[in-house]
Structures are given as structure tokens and as C-alpha cells.
C-alpha atoms as a PDB file:
ATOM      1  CA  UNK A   1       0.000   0.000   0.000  1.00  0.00           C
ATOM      2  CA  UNK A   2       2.574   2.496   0.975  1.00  0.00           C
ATOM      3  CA  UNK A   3       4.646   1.419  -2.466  1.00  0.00           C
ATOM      4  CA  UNK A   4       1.079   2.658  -4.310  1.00  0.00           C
ATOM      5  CA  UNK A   5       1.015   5.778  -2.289  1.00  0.00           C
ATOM      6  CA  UNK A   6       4.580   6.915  -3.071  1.00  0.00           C
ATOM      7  CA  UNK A   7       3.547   5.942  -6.641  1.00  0.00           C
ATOM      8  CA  UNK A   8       0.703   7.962  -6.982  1.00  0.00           C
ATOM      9  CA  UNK A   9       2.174  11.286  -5.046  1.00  0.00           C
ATOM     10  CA  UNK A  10       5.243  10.556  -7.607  1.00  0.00           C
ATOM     11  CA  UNK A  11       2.671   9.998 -10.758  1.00  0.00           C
ATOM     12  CA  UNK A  12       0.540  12.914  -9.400  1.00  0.00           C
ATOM     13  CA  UNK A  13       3.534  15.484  -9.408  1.00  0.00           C
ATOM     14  CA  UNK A  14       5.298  14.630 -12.287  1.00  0.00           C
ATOM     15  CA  UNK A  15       1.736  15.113 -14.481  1.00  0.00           C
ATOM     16  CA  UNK A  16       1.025  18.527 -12.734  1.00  0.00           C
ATOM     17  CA  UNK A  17       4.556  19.750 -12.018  1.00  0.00           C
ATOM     18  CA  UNK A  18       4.110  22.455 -14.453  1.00  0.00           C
ATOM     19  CA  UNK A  19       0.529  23.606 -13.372  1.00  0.00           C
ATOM     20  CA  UNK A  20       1.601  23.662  -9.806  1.00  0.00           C
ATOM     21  CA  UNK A  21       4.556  25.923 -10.987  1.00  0.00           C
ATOM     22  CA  UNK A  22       2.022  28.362 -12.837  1.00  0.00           C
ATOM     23  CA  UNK A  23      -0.015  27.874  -9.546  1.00  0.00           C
ATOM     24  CA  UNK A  24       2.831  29.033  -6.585  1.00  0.00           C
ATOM     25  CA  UNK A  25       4.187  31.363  -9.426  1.00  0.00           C
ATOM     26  CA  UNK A  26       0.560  33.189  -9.894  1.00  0.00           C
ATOM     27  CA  UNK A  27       0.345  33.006  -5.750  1.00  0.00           C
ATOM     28  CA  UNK A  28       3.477  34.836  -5.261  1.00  0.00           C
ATOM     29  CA  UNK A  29       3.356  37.166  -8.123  1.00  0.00           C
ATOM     30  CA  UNK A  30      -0.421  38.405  -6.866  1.00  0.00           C
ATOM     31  CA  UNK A  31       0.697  38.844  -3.380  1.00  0.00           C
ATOM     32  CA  UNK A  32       3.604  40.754  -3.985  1.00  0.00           C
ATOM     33  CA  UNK A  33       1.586  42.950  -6.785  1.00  0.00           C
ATOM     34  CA  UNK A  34      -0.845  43.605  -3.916  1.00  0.00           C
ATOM     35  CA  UNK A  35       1.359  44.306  -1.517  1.00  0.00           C
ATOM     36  CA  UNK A  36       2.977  47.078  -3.116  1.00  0.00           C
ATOM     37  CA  UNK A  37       0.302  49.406  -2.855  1.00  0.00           C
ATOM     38  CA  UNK A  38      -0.928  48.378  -0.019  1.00  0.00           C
ATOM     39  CA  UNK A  39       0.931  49.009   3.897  1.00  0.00           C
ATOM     40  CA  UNK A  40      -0.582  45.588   5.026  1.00  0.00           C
ATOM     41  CA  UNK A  41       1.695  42.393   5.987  1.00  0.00           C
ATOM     42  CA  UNK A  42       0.971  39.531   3.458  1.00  0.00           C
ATOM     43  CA  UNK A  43      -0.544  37.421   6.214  1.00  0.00           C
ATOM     44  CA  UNK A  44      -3.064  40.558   6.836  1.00  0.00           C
ATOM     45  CA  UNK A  45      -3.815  40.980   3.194  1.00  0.00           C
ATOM     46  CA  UNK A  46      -4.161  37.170   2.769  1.00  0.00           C
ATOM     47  CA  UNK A  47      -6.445  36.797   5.401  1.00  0.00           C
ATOM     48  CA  UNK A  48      -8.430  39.501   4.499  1.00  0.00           C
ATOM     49  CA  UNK A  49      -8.742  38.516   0.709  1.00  0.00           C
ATOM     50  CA  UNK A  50      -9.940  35.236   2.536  1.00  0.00           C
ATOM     51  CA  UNK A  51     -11.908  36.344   4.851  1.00  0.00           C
ATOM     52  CA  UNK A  52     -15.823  36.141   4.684  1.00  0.00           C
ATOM     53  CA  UNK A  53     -18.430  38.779   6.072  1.00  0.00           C
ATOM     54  CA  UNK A  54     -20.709  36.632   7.548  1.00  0.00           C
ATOM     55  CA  UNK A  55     -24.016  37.129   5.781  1.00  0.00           C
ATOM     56  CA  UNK A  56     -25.267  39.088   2.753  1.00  0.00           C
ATOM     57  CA  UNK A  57     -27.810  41.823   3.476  1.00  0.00           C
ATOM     58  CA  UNK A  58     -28.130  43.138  -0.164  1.00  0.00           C
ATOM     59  CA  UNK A  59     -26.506  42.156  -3.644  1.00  0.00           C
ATOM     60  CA  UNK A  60     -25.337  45.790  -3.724  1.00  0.00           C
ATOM     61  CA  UNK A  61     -22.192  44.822  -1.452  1.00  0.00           C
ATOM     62  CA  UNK A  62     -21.796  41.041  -2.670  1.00  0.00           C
ATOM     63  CA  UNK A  63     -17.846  40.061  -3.655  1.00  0.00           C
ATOM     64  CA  UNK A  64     -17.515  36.835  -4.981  1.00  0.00           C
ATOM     65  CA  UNK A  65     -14.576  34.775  -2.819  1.00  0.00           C
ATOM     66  CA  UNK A  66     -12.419  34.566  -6.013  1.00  0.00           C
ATOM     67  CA  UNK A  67      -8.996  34.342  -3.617  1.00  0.00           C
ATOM     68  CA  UNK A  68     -11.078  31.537  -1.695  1.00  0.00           C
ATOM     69  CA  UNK A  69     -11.563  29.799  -4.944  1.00  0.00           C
ATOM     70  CA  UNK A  70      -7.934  30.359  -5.766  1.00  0.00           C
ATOM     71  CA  UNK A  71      -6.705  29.019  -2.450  1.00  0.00           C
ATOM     72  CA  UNK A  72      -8.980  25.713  -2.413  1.00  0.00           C
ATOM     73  CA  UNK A  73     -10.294  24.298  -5.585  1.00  0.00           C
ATOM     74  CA  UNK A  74      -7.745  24.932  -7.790  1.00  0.00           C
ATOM     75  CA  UNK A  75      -5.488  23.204  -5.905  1.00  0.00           C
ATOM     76  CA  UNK A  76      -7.857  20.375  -5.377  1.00  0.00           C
ATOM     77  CA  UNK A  77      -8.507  20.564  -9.482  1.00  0.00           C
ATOM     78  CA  UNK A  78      -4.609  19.951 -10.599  1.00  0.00           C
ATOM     79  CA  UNK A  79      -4.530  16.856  -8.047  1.00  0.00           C
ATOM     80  CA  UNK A  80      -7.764  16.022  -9.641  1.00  0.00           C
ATOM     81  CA  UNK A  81      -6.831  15.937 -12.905  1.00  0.00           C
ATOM     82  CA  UNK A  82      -3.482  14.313 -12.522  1.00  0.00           C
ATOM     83  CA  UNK A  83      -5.203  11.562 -10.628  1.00  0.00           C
ATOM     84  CA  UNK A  84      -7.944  11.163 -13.536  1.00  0.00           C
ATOM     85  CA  UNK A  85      -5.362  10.884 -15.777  1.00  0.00           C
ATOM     86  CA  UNK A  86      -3.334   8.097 -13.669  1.00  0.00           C
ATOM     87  CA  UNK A  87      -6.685   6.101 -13.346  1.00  0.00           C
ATOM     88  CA  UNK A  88      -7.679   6.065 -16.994  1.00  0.00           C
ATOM     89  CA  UNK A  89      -3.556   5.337 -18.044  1.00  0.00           C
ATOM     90  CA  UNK A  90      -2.779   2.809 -16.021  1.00  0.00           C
ATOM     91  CA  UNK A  91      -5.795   1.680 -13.467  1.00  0.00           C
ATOM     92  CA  UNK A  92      -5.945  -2.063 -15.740  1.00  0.00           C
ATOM     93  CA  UNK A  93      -2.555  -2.571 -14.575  1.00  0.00           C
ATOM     94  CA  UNK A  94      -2.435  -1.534 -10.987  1.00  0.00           C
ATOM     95  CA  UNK A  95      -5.897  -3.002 -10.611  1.00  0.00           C
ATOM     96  CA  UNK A  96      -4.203  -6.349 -11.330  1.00  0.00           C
ATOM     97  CA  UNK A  97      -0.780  -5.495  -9.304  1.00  0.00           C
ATOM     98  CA  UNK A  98      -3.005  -4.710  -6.598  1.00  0.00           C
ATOM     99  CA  UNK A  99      -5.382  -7.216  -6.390  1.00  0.00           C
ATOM    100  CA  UNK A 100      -7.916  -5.182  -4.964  1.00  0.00           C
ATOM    101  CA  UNK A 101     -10.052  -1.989  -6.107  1.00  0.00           C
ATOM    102  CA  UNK A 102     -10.396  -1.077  -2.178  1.00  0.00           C
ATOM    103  CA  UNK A 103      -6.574  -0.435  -2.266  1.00  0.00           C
ATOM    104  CA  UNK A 104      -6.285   0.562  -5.151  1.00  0.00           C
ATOM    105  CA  UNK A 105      -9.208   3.772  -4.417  1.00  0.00           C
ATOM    106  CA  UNK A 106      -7.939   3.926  -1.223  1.00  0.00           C
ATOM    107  CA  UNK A 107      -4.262   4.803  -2.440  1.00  0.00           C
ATOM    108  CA  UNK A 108      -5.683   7.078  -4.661  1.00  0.00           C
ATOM    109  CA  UNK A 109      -7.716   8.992  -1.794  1.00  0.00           C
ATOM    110  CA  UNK A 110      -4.819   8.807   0.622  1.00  0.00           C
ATOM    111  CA  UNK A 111      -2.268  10.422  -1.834  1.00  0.00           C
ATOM    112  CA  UNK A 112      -4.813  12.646  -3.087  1.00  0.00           C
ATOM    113  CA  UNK A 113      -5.001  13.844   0.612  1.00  0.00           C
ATOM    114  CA  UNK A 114      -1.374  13.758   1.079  1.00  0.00           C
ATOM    115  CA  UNK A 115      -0.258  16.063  -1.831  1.00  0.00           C
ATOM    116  CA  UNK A 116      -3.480  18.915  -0.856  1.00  0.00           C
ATOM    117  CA  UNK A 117      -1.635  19.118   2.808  1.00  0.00           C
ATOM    118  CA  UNK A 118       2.039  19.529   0.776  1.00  0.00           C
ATOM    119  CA  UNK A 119      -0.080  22.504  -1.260  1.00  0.00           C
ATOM    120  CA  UNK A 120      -1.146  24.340   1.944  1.00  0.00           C
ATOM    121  CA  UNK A 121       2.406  23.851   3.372  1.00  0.00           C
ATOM    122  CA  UNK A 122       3.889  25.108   0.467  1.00  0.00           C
ATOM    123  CA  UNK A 123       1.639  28.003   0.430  1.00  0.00           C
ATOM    124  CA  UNK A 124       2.109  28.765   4.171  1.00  0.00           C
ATOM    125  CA  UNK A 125       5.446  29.135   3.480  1.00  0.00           C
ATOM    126  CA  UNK A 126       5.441  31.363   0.474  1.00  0.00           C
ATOM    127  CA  UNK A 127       2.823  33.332   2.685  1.00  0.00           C
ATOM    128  CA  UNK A 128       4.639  33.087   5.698  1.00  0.00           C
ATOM    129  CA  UNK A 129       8.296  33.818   3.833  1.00  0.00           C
ATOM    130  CA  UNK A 130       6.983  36.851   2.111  1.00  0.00           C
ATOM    131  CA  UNK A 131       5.724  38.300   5.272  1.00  0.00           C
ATOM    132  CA  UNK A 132       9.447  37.879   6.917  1.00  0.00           C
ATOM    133  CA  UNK A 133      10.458  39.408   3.650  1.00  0.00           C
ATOM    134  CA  UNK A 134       8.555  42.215   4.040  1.00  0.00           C
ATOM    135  CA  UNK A 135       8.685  42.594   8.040  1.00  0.00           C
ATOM    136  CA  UNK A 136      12.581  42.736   7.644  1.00  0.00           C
ATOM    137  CA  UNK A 137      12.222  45.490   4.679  1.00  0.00           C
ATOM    138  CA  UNK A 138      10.112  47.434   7.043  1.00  0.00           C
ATOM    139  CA  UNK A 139      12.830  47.054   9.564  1.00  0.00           C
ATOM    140  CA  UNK A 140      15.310  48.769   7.398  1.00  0.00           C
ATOM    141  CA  UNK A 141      13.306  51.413   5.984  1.00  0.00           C
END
């Protein structure tokens, strides 16, 4: 099981490699274009983009979450899709390598879960180094 797991996260970021890249790359790039006109930390602005109101009193006000949408599904689309991909490649032949569909779905869920928690750390950290970048600018200025 843990051979098919290490398989998968391997298959999973070797097919999306590239969109993760565009992904981090567009992360980065918006923060720091936002941050320069604004005096906020990047944690600050990154919870507020985040952030929801509570309720909607009129349509007048109403923002769609497109930074929530950012953060969460495409993430969850790219592991998606590389996934998809795996199963419709190869699923005859780990199917039979396996022996079981239970393991083999199961593998698939577990590194499906594994790589989303690797995307939020690696998006803490760009969120969390950009805000020591910034914090030690501050410092200086």
C-alpha cells in the first residue's frame, strides 16, 4: 500500500509539475503585486482577501470569494486531474498489481489527501516567507 502511495504522489507530481509551478508562481506574483500598494503584511492581506463577512444583506455589497476559490479548488482541481489521468492510463494494470479496487481507491484517496496538505504547506510558506520578507524590509526602511 505504501509502495502505491509513493507511486501515486510521484505519478501525481510529475503530471502537474508544471501547473503547480504556474499555480505558486501566480500566488506569489499576486501577493507581492498587492502588496505594493498596499501598507498591510501579506498574512493581513491574505487573510483579508480570505476572509468572509458573515451574511449578505443586499446584492449591492456582494464580492464573490475569487482568492477563496484560488486558495482551495484549484489546488484540489490539478490533483484532480493528474489523478484522472493516472486512473484512466494505467488503473488495468495496478488493478491487477493490486489485487484489490479497495486499495487501489484507497491509495488514490490517501495520496490525493497527502499532496493537498504539501499545497497548503507550500503556500504557508510562500505566505509566511513573504511576510518575513517584508517585516525585515520594514525594519530597514
Amino acid at each position: 500500500m505504501i509502495k502505491l502511495i509513493n507511486r501515486d504522489l510521484k505519478y501525481i507530481f510529475s503530471k502537474a509539475k508544471k501547473l503547480f509551478l504556474i499555480y505558486f508562481l501566480l500566488i506569489g506574483l499576486s501577493q507581492s503585486y498587492i502588496l505594493t500598494d498596499s501598507s498591510k503584511l501579506p498574512i493581513e492581506l491574505f487573510i483579508e482577501l480570505v476572509a468572509d463577512v458573515g451574511y449578505i444583506e443586499s446584492m449591492d455589497g456582494f464580492v464573490p470569494a475569487f482568492f477563496w476559490f484560488l486558495f482551495q479548488l484549484v489546488p484540489v482541481f490539478l490533483v484532480l486531474y493528474a489523478t484522472y489521468s493516472d486512473h484512466v492510463e494505467n488503473s488495468s494494470y495496478l488493478m491487477v498489481k493490486t489485487k484489490s479496487r479497495g486499495r487501489y481507491f484507497s491509495s488514490k484517496f490517501v495520496s490525493g489527501f497527502i499532496m493537498i496538505l504539501l499545497i497548503n504547506l507550500v503556500l504557508f510558506i510562500i505566505i509566511g516567507g513573504e511576510t518575513w520578507i517584508f517585516k525585515s524590509y520594514d525594519k530597514e526602511v
